[in-house]
Protein backbone atom coordinates (compact mmCIF):
# COMPACT_ATOMS: atom_id res chain seq x y z
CA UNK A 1 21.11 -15.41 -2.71
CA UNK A 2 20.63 -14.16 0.89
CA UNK A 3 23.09 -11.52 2.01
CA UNK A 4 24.85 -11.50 5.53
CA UNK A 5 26.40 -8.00 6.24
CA UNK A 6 28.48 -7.81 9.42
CA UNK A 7 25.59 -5.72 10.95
CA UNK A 8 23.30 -8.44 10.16
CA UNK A 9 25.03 -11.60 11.31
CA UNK A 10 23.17 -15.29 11.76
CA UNK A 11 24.65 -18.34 11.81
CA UNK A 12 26.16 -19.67 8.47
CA UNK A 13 23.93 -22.72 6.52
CA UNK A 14 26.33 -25.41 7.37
CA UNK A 15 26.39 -24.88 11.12
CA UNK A 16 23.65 -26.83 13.49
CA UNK A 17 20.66 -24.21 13.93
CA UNK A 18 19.95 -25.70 17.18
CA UNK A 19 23.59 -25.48 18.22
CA UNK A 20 23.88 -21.87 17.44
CA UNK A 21 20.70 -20.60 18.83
CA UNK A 22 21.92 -18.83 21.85
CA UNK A 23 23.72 -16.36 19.74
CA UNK A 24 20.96 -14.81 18.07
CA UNK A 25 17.89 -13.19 20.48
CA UNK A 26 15.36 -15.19 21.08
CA UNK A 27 13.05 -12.18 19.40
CA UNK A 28 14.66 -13.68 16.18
CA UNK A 29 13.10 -16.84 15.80
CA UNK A 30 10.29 -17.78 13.18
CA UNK A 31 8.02 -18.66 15.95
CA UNK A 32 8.51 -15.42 17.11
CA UNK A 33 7.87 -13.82 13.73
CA UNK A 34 4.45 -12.47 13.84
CA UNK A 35 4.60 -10.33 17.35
CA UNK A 36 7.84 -9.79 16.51
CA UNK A 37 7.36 -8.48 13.37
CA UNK A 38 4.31 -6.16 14.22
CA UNK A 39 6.14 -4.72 16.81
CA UNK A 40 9.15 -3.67 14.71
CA UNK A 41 7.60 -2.87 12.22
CA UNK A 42 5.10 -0.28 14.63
CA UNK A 43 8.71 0.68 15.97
CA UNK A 44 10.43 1.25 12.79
CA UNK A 45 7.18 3.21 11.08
CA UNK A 46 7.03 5.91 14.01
CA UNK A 47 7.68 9.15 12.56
CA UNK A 48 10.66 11.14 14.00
CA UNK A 49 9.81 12.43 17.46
CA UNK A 50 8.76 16.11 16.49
CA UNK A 51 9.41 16.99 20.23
CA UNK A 52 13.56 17.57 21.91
CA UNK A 53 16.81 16.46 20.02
CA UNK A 54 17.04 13.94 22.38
CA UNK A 55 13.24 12.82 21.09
CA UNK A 56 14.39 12.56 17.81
CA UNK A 57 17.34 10.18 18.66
CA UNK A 58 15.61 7.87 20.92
CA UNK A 59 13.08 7.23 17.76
CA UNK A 60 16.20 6.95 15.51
CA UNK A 61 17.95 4.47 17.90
CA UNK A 62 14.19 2.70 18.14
CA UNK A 63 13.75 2.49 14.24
CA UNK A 64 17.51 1.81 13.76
CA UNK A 65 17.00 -1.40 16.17
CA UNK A 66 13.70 -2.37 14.61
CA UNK A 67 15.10 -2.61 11.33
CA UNK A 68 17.96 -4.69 12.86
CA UNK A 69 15.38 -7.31 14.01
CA UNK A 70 13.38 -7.31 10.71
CA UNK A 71 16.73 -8.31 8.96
CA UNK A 72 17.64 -10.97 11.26
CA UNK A 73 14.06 -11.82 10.83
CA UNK A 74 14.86 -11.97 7.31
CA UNK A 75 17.44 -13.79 7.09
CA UNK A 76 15.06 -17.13 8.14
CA UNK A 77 13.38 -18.46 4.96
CA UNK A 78 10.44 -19.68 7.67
CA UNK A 79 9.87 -16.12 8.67
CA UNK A 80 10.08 -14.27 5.52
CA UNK A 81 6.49 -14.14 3.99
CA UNK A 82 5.04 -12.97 7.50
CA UNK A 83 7.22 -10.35 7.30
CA UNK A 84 5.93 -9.27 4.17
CA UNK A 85 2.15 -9.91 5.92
CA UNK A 86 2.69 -7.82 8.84
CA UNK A 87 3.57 -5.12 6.59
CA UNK A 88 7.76 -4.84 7.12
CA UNK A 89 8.38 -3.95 3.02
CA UNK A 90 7.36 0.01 3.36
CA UNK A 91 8.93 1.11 6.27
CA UNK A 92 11.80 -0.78 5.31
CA UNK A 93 11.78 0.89 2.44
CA UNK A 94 11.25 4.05 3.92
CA UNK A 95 14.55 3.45 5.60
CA UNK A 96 16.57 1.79 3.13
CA UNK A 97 16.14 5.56 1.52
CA UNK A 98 16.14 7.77 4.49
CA UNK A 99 17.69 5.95 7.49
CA UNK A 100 20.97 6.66 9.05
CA UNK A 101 24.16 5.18 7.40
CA UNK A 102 23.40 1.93 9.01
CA UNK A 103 19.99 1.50 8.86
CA UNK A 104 20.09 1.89 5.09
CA UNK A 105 22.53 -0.92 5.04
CA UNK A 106 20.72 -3.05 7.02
CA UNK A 107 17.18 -2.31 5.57
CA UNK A 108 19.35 -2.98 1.82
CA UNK A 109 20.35 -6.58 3.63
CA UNK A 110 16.54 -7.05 4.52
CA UNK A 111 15.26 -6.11 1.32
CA UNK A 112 18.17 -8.25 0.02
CA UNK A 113 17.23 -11.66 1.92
CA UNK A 114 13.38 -11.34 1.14
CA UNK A 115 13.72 -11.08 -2.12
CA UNK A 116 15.09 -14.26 -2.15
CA UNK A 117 11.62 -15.61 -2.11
CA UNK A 118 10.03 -14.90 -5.74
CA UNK A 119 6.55 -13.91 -4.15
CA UNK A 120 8.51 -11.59 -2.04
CA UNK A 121 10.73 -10.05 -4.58
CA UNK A 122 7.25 -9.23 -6.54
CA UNK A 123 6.09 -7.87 -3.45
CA UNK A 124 9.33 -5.87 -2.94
CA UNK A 125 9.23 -4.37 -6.47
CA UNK A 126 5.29 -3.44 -6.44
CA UNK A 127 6.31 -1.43 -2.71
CA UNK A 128 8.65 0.74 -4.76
CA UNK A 129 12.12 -1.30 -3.03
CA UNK A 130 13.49 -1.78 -6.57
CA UNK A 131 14.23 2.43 -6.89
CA UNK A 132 14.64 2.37 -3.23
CA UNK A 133 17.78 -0.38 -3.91
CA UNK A 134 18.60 1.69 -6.94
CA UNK A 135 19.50 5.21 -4.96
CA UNK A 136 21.61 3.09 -2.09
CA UNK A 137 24.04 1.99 -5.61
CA UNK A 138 25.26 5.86 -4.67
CA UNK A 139 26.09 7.71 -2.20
CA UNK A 140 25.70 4.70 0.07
CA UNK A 141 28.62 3.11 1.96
CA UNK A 142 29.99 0.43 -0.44
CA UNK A 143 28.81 -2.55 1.97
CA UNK A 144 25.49 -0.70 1.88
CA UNK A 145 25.92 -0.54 -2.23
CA UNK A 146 26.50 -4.31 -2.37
CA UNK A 147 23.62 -5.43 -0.10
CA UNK A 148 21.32 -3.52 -2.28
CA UNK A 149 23.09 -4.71 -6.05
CA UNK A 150 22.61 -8.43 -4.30
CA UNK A 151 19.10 -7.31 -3.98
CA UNK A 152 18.41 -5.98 -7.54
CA UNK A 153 20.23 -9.41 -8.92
CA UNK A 154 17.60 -11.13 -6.99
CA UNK A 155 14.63 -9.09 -8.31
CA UNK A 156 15.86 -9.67 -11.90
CA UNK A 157 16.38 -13.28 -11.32
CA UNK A 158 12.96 -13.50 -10.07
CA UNK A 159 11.44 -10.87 -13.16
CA UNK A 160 13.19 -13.58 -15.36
CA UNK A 161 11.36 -16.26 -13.93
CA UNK A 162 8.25 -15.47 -13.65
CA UNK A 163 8.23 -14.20 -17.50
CA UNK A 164 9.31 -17.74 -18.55
């Protein structure tokens, strides 16, 4: 099931798409997907600034907002398998096990909503994100911890299937 975290917010199923569409950025549209995508996921890859303090949190803040737009991304069943073709699973997760307090939680609600998709959760699990969800169970906030048990459910649901 897909997994909306108050850092990750969309519109719920039942409302009107078209209606809602102003509150989410236009960068967060499946049309938008592949430059989109690319981009934050070039963002969100960048190594820490090796340069000032104030270096290394711009790149933070950068990756941290990157991630952000890959999980809205990810919340649109349209958009999720070019995700996964741009290359989004490893630096997501990359962050989902090294990120700040919120970017783990958000990369965990990424991971989360992709593997909704049981192409995607294969792809998720063969990029290491199954031991990635597994560390954010603890020492993770608990909204963090739930994202990434919704995640695991979904990776065993999809395990299940495909070995029937």
């Amino acid at each position: 099931e897909d997994w909306r975290c108050s850092e990750v917010s969309a519109p719920s199923p039942s409302v009107d798409r078209a209606a809602t569409a102003p509150r989410l950025p236009e960068a967060c549209s499946a049309a938008a997907a592949p430059g989109v995508a690319s981009g934050c996921v070039a963002a969100a890859s960048s190594p820490t600034a090796s340069g000032s303090e104030s270096d290394a949190a711009i790149a933070a803040v950068t990756a941290e907002a990157a991630v952000t737009i890959l999980a809205r991304l990810a919340l649109l069943p349209e958009a999720r398998s070019e995700l996964s073709a741009c290359g989004a699973l490893p630096p997501l997760i990359a962050i989902a096990g090294a990120g700040s307090a919120r970017a783990r939680l958000v990369a965990a609600a990424a991971l989360t909503n992709l593997t909704v998709e049981p192409a995607l959760a294969a792809a998720v699990t063969e990029a290491g994100g199954t031991a990635a969800l597994m560390r954010l169970l603890e020492g993770s906030s608990a909204a963090a911890a739930e994202a990434a048990a919704r995640g695991i459910r979904n990776l065993a649901i999809a395990a299940t299937a495909a070995a029937a």
